[in-house]
C-alpha atoms as a PDB file:
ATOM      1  CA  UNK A   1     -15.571 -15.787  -2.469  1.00  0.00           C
ATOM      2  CA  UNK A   2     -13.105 -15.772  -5.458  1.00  0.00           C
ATOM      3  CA  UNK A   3     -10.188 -18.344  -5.263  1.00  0.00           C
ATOM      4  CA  UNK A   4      -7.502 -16.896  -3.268  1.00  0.00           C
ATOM      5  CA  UNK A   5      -4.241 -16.534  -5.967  1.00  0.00           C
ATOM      6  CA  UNK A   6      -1.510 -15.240  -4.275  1.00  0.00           C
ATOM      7  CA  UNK A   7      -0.618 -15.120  -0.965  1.00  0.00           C
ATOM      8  CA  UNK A   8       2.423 -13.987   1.060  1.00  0.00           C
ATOM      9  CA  UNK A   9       3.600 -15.542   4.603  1.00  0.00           C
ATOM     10  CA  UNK A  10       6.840 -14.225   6.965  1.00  0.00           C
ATOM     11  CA  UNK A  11       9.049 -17.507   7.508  1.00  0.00           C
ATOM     12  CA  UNK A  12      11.627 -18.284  10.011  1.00  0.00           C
ATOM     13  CA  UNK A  13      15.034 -19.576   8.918  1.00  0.00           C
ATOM     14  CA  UNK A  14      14.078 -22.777   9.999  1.00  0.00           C
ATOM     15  CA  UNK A  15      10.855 -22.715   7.769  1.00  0.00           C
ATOM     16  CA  UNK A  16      12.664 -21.334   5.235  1.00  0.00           C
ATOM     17  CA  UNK A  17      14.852 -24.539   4.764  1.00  0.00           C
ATOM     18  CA  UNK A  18      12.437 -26.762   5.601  1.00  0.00           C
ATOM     19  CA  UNK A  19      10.060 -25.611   3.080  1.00  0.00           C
ATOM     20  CA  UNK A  20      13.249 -25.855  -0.010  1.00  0.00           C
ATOM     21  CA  UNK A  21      13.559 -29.489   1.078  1.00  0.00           C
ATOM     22  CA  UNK A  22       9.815 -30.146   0.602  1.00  0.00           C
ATOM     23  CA  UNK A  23       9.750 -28.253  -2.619  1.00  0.00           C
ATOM     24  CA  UNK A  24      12.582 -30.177  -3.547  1.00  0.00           C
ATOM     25  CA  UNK A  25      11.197 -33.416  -2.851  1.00  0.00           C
ATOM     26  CA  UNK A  26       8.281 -33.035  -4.696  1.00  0.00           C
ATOM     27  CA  UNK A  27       9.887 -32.139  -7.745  1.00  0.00           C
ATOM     28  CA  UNK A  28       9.341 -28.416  -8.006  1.00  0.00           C
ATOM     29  CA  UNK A  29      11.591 -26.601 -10.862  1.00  0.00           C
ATOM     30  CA  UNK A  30      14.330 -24.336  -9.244  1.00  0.00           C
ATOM     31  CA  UNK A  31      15.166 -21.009 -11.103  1.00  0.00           C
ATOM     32  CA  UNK A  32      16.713 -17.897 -10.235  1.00  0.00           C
ATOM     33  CA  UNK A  33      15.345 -14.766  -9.447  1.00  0.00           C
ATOM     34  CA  UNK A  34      16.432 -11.163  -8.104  1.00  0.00           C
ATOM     35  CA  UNK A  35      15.863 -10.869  -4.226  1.00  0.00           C
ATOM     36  CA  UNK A  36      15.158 -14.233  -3.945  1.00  0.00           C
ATOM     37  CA  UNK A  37      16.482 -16.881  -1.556  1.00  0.00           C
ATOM     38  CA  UNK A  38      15.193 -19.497  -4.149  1.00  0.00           C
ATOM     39  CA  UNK A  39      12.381 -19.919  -6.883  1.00  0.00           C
ATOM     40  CA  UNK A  40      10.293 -22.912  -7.442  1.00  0.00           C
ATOM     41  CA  UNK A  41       7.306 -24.225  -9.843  1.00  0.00           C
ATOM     42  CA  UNK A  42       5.048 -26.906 -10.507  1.00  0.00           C
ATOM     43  CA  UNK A  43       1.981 -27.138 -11.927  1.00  0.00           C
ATOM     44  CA  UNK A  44       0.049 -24.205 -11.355  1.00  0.00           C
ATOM     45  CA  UNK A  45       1.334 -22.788  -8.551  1.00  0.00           C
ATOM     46  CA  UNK A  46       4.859 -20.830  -8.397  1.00  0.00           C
ATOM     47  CA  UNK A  47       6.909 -20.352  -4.813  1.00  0.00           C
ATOM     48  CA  UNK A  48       9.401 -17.690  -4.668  1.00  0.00           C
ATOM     49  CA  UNK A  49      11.412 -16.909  -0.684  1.00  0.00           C
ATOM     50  CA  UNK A  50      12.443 -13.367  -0.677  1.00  0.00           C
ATOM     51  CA  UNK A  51      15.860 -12.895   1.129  1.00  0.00           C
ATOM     52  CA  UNK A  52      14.029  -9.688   3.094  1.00  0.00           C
ATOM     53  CA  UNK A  53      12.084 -11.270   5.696  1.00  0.00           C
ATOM     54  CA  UNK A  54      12.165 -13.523   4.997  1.00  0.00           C
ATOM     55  CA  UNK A  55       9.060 -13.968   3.533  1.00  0.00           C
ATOM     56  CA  UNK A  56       7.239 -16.262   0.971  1.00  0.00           C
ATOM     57  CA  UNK A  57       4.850 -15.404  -2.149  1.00  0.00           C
ATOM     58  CA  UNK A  58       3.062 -18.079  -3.537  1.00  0.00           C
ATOM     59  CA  UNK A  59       0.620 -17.501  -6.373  1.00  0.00           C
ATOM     60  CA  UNK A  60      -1.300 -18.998  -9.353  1.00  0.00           C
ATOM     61  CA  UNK A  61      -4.460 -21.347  -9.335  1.00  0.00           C
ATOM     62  CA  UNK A  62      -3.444 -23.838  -7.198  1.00  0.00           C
ATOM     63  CA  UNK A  63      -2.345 -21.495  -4.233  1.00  0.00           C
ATOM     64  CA  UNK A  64      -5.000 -22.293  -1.623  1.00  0.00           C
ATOM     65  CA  UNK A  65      -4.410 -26.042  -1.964  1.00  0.00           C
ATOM     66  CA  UNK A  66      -0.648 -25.657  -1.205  1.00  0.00           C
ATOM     67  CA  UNK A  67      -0.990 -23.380   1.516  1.00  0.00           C
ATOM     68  CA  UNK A  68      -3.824 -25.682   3.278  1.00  0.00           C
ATOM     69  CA  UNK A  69      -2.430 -29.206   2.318  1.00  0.00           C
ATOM     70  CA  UNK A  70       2.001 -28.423   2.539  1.00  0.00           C
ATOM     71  CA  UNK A  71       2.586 -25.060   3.792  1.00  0.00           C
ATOM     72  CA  UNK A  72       0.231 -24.860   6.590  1.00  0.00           C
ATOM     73  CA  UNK A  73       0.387 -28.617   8.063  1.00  0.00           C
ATOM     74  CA  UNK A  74       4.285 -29.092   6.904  1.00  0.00           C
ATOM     75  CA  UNK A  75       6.106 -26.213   7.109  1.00  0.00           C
ATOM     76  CA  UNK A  76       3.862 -23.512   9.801  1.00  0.00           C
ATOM     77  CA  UNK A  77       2.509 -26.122  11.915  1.00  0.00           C
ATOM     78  CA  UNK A  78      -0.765 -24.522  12.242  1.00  0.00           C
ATOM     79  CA  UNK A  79      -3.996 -23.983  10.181  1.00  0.00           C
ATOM     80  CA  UNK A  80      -4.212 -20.233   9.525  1.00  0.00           C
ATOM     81  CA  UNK A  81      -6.139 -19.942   6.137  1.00  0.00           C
ATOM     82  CA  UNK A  82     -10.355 -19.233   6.495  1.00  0.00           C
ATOM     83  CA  UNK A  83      -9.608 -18.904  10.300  1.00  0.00           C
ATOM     84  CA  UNK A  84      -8.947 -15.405  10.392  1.00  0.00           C
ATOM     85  CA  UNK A  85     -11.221 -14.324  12.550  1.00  0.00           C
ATOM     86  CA  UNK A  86      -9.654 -16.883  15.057  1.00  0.00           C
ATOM     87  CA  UNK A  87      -6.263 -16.175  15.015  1.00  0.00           C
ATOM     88  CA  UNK A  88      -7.117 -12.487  14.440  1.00  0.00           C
ATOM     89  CA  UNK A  89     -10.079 -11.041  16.039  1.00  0.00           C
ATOM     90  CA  UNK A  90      -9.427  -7.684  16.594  1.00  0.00           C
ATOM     91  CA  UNK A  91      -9.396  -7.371  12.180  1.00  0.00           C
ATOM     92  CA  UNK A  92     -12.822  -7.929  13.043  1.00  0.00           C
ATOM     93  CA  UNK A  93     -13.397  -5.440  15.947  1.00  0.00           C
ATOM     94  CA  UNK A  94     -15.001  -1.767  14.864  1.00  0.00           C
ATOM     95  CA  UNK A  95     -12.017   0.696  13.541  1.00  0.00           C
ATOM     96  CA  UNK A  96     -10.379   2.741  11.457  1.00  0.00           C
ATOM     97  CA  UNK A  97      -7.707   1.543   9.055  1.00  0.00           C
ATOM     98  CA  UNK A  98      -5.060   4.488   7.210  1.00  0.00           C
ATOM     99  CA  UNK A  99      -2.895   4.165   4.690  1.00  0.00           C
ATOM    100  CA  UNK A 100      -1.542   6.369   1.734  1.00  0.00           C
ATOM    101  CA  UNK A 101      -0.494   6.338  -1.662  1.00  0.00           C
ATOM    102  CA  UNK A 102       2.326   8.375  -3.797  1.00  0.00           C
ATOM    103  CA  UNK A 103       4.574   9.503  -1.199  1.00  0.00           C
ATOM    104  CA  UNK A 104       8.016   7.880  -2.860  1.00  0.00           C
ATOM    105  CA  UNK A 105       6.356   9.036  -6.379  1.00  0.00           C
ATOM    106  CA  UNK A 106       7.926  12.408  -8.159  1.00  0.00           C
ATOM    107  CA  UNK A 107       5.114  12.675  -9.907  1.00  0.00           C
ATOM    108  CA  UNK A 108       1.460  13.149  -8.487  1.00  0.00           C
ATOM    109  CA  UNK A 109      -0.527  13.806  -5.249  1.00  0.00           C
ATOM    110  CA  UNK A 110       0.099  12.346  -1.834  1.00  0.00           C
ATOM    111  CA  UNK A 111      -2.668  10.719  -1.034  1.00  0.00           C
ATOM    112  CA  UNK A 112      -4.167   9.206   2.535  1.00  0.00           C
ATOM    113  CA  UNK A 113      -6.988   7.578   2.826  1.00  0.00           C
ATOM    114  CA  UNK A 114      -9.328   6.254   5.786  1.00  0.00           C
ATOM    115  CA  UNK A 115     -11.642   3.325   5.907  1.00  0.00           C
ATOM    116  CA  UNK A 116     -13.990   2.199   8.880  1.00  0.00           C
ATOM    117  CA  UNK A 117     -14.819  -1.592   9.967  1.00  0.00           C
ATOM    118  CA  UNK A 118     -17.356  -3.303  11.827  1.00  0.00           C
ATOM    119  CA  UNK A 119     -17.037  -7.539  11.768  1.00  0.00           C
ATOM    120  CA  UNK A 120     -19.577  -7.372   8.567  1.00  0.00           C
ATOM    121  CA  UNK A 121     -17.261  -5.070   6.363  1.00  0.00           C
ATOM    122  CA  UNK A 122     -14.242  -6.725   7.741  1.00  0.00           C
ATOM    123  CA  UNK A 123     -15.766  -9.805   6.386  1.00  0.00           C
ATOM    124  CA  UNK A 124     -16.911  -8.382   3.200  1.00  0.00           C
ATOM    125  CA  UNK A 125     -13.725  -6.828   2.642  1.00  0.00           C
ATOM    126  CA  UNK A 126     -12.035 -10.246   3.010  1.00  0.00           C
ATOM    127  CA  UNK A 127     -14.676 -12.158   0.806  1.00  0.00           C
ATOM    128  CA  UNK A 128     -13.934  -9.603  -2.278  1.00  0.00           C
ATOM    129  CA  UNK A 129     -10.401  -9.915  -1.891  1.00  0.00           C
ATOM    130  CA  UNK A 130      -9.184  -6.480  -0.545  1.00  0.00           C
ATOM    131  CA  UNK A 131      -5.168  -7.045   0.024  1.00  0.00           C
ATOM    132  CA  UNK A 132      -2.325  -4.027   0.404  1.00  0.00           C
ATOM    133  CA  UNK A 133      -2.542  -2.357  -2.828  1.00  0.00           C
ATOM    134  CA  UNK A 134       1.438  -3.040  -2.897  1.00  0.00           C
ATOM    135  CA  UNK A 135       0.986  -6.670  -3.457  1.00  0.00           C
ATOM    136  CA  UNK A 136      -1.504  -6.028  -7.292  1.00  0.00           C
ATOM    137  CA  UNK A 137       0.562  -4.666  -9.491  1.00  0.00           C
ATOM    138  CA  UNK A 138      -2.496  -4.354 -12.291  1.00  0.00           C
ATOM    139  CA  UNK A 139      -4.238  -0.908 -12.210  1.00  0.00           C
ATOM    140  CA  UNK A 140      -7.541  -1.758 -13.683  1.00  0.00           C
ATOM    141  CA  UNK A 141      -7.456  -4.465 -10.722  1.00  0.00           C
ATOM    142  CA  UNK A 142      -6.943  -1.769  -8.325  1.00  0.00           C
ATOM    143  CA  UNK A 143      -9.874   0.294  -9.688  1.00  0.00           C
ATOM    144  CA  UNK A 144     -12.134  -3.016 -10.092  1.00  0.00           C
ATOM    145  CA  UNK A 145     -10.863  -3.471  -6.498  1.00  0.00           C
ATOM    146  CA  UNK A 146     -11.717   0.485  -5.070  1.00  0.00           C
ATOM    147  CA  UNK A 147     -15.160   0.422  -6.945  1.00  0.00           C
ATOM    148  CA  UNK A 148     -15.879  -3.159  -5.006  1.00  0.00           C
ATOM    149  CA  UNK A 149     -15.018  -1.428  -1.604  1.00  0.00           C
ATOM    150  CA  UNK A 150     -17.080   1.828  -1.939  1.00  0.00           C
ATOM    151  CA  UNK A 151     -20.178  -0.746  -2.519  1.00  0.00           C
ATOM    152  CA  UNK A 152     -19.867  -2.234   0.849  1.00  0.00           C
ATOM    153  CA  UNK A 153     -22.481  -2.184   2.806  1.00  0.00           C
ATOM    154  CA  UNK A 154     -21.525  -0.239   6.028  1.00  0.00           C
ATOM    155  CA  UNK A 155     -18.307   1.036   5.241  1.00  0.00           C
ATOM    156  CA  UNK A 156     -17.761   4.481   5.499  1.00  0.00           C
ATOM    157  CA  UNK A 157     -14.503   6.109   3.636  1.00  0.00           C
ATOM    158  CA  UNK A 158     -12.925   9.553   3.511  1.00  0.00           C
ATOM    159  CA  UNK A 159     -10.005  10.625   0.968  1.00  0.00           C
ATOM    160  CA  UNK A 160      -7.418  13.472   1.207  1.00  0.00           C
ATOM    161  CA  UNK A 161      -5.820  14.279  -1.650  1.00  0.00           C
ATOM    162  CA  UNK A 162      -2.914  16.564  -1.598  1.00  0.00           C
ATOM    163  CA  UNK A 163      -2.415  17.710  -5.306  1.00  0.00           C
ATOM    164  CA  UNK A 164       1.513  18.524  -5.772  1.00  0.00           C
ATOM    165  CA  UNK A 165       1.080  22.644  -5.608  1.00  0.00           C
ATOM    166  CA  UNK A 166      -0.537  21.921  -1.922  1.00  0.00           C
ATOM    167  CA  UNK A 167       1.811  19.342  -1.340  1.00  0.00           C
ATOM    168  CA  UNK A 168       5.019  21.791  -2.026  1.00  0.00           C
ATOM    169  CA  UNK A 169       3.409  24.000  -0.054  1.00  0.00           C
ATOM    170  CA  UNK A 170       2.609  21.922   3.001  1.00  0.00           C
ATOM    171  CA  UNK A 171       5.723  20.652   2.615  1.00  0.00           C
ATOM    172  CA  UNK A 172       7.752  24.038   3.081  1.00  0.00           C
ATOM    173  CA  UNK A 173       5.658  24.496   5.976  1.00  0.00           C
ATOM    174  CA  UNK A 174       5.843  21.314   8.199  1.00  0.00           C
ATOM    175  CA  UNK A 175       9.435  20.939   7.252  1.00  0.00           C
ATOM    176  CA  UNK A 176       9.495  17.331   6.529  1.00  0.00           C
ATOM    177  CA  UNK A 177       7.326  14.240   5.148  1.00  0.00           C
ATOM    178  CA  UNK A 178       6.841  12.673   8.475  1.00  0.00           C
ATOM    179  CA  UNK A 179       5.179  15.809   9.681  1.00  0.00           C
ATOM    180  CA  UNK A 180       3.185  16.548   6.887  1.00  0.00           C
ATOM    181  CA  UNK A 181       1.837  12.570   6.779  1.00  0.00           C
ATOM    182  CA  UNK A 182       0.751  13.068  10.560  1.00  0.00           C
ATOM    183  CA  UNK A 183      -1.256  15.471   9.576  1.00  0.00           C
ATOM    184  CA  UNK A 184      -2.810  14.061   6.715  1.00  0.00           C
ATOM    185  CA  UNK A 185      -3.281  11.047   8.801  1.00  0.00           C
ATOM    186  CA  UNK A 186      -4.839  12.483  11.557  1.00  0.00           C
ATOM    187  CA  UNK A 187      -7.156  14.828   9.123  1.00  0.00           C
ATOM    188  CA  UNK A 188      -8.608  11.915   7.462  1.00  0.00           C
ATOM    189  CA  UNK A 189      -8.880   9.941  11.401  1.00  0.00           C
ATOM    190  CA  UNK A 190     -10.932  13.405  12.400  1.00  0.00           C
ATOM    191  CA  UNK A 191     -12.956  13.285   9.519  1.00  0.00           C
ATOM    192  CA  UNK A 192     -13.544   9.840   9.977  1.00  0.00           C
ATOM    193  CA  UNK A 193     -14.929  10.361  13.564  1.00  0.00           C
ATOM    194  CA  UNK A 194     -17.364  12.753  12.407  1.00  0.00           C
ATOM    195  CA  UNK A 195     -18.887   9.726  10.421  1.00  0.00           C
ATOM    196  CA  UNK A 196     -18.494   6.965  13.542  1.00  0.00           C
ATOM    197  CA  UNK A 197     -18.341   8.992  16.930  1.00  0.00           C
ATOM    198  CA  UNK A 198     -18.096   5.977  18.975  1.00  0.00           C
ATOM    199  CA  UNK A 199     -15.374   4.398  16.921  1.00  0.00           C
ATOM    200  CA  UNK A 200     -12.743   3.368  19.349  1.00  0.00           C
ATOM    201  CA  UNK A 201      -9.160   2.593  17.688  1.00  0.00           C
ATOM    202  CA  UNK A 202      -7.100   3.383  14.361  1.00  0.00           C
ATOM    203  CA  UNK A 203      -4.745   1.578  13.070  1.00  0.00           C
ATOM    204  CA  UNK A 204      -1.740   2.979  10.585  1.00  0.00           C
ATOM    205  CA  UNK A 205       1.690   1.859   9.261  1.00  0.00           C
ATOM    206  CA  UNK A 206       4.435   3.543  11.432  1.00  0.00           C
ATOM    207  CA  UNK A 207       6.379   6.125   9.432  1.00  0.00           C
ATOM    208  CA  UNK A 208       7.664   7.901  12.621  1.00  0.00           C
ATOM    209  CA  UNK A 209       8.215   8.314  15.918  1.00  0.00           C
ATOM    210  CA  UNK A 210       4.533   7.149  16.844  1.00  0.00           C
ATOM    211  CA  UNK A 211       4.104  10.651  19.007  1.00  0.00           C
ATOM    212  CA  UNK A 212       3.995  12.696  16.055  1.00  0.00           C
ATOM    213  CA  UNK A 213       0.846  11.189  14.479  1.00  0.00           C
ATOM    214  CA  UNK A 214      -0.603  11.546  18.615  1.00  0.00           C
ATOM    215  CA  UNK A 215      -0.034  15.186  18.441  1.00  0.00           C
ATOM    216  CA  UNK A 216      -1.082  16.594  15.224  1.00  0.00           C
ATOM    217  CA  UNK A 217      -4.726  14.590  16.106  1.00  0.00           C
ATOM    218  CA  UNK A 218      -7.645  17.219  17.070  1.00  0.00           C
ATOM    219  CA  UNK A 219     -10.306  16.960  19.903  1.00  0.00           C
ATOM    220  CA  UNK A 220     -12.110  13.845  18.872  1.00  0.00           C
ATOM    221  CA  UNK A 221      -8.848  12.139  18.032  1.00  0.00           C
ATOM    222  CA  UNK A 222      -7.349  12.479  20.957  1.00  0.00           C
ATOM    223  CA  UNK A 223      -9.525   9.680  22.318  1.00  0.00           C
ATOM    224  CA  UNK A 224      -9.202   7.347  20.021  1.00  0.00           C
ATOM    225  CA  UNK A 225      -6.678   4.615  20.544  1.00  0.00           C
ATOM    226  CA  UNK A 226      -4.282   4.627  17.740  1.00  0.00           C
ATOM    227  CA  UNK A 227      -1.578   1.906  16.961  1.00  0.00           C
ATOM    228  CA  UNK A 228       0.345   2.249  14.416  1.00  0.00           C
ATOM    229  CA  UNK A 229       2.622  -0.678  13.189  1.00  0.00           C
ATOM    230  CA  UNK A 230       4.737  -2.014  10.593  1.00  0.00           C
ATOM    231  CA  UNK A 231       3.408  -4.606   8.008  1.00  0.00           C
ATOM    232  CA  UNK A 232      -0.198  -2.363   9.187  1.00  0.00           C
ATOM    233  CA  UNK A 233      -2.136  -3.066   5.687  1.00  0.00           C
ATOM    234  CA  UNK A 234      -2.296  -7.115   6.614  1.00  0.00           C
ATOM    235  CA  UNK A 235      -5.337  -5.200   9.022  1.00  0.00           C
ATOM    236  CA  UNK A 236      -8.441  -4.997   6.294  1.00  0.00           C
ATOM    237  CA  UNK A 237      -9.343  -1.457   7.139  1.00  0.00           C
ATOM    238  CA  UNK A 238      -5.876  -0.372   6.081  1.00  0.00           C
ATOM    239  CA  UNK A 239      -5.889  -2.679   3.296  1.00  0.00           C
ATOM    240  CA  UNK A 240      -9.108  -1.311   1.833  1.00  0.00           C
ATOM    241  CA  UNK A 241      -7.756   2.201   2.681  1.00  0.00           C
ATOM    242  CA  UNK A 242      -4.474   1.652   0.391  1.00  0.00           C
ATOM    243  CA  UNK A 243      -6.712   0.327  -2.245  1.00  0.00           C
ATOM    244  CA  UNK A 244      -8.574   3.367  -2.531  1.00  0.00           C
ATOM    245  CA  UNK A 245      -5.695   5.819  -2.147  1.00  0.00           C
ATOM    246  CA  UNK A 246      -3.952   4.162  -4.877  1.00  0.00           C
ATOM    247  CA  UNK A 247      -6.972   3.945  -6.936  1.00  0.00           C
ATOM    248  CA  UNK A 248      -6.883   7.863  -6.825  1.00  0.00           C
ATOM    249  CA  UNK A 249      -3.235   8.577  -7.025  1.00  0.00           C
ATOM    250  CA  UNK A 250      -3.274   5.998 -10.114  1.00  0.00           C
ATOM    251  CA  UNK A 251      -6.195   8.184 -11.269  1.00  0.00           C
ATOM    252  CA  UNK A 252      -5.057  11.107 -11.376  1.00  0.00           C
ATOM    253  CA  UNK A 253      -1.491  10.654 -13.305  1.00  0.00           C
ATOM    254  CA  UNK A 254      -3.467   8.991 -15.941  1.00  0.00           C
ATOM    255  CA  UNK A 255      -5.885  12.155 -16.289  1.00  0.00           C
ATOM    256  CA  UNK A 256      -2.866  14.718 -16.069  1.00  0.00           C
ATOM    257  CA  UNK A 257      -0.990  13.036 -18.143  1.00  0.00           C
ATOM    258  CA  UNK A 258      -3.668  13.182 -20.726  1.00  0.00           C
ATOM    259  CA  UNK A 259      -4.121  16.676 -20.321  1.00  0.00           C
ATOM    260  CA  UNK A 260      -0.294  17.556 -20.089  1.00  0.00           C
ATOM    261  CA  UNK A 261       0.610  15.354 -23.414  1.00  0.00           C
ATOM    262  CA  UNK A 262       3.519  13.912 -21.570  1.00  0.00           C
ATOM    263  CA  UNK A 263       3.585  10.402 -19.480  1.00  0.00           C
ATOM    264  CA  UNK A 264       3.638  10.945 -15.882  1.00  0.00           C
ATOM    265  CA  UNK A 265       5.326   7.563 -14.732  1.00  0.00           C
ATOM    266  CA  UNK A 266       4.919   6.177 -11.186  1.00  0.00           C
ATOM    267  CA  UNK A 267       8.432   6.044  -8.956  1.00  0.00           C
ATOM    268  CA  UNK A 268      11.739   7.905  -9.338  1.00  0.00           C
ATOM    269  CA  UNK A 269      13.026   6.224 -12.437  1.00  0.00           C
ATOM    270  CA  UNK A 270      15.226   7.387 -15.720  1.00  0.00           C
ATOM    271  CA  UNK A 271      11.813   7.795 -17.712  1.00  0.00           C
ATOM    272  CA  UNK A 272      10.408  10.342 -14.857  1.00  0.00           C
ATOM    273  CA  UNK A 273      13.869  12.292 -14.984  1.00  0.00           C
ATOM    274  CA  UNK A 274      13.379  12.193 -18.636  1.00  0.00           C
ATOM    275  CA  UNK A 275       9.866  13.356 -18.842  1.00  0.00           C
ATOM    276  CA  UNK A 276      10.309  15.988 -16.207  1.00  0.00           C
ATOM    277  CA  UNK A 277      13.401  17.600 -18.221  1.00  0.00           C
ATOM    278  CA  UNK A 278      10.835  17.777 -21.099  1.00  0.00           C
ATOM    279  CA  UNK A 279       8.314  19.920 -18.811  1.00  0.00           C
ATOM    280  CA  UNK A 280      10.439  21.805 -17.622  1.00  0.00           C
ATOM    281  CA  UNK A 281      12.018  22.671 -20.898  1.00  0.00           C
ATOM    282  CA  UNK A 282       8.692  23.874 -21.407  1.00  0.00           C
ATOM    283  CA  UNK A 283       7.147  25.484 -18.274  1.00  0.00           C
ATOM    284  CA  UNK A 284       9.756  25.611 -16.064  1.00  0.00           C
ATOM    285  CA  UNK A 285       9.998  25.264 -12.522  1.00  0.00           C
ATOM    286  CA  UNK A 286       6.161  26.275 -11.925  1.00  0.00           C
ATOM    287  CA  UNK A 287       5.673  23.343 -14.441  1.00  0.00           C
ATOM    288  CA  UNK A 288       7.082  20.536 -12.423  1.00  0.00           C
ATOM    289  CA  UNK A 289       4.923  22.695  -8.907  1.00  0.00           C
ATOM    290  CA  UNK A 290       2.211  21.729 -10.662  1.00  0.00           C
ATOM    291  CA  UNK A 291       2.972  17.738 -11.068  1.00  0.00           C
ATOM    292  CA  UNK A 292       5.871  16.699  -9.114  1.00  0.00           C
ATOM    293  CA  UNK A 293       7.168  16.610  -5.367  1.00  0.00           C
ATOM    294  CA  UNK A 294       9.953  19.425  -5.074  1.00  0.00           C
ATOM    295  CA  UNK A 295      11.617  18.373  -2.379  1.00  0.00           C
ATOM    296  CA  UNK A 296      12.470  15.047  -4.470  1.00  0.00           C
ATOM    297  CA  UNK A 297      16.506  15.151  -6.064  1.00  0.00           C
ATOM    298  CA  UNK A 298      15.106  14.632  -9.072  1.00  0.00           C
ATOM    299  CA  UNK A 299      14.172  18.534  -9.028  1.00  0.00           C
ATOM    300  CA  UNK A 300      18.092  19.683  -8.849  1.00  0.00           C
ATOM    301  CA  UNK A 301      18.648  16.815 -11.539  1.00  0.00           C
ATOM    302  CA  UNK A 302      16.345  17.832 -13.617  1.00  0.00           C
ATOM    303  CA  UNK A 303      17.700  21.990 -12.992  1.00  0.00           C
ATOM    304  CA  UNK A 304      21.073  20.623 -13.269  1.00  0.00           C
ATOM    305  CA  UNK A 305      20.309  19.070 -16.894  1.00  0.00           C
ATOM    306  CA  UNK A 306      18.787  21.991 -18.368  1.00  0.00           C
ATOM    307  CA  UNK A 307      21.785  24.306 -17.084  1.00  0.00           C
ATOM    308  CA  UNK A 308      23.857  21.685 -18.865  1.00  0.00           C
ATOM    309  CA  UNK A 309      21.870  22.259 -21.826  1.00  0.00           C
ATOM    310  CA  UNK A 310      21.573  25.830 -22.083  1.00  0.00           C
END
């Protein structure tokens, strides 16, 4: 199992302080850093407390020994790390984990993708280091990562890709995002069951009112138990399934960008205003169907521009 380096906790307020005086006493380097309640270093492992949460990151080699001999004894009061399957046994239980990929993007598909557990994958999926895709910033350690979890023994997988023409189109049709993710959700949760029959519970991030994913589910779905929850992807069926959803989203800007000649960047920023001016300048509207999410602002900023311009 490779050496765990990085790892992030929820704190108390309480914790939060407690853990500052500890750092502080052992002669950690304070710095500042955006979001952060406070920074620290030392050797080769770096603590950073994000104000939202709060929460802490810890990362770098030495990671696993300051979680098991300070955080954990010190500042949690309880032994959490390689006991998993203690604290959390229904990881290990069979279901289905969902999660997608690309839905705050302009640019690209919306993708949602599915993975089922028994206690073996969950363990394998654990072992190889499967984590919310949100937490690796590297996309060659995403792919290295989605290759990994295909290999699994005994996992089975499904994929729905919603390419941005389909996507503007589904979208116009259900009305709004929350709609249209229910039903990718529940598509890839049907298709799933196909696969495992007798699987008895998914488990997905809430992004609405938790009866809209209930309804747009089919026959088999219907009998499944479905929870869905915030912070889901700490679950290692949804973890593995936002691996793999990024892993194709990430995919398939690189390839149309390659084909288009023009960067398509991930999120909403100045560079994908910038870029989507240029294809529009050259194949208008229909252009940007073809790549981005309509509904976005960035649409009427980009129409705006070129009215400018003209």
């Amino acid at each position: 199992m490779p050496a765990l380096t990085s790892y992030t906790k929820p704190l108390t307020q309480a914790q939060v302080d407690k853990l500052k005086c500890l750092l502080q006493q052992r002669g950690f380097t304070f710095e500042t850093k955006p979001y952060c309640l406070y920074a620290a270093s030392k050797g080769k492992v770096n603590v950073q407390v994000y104000e939202k949460g709060p929460k802490v990151l810890i990362q770098g080699k030495e990671t696993e020994d300051f979680i098991t001999n300070t955080l954990e004894p010190e500042v949690l009061g309880v032994a959490e790390l390689g006991y998993e399957e203690v604290h959390h046994p229904e990881m290990y239980q069979p279901h289905i984990g969902v999660d997608e990929s690309g839905k705050g993007d302009y640019f690209g598909p919306l993708v949602i993708a599915g993975v089922y557990v028994d206690v073996n994958v969950a363990r394998s999926l654990r072992e190889i280091g499967a984590v919310d895709s949100k937490r690796i910033s590297s996309d060659s350690k995403i792919s290295q990562l989605a290759q990994a979890i295909r290999s699994v023994p005994g996992l089975s997988w499904q994929i729905l890709q919603i390419n941005p023409e389909k996507y503007n189109e589904l979208f116009t049709k259900f009305g709004n995002l929350n709609r249209l993710l229910a039903w990718g959700h529940a598509r890839v949760i049907e298709t799933l069951l196909e696969k495992v029959p007798d699987c008895p519970q998914a488990i997905s991030d809430q992004f609405a009112n938790p009866t809209v994913l209930q309804r747009a589910l089919q026959t088999r779905g219907r009998t499944i138990d479905l929870i869905q929850r915030t912070k889901a992807e700490s679950d290692p069926a949804v973890a593995a399934a936002s691996i793999l959803a990024r892993d194709a989203f990430v995919k398939w800007l690189k390839k149309t960008s390659d084909e288009l000649g023009i960067e398509l960047p991930k999120g909403v920023s100045e560079k994908v205003k910038s870029n989507a001016c240029l294809i529009f300048s050259r194949a208008g509207q229909s252009g940007l169907n073809r790549v981005a999410k309509l509904h976005f602002k960035t649409t009427a900023e980009v129409s705006d521009h070129s009215m400018t311009l003209s």
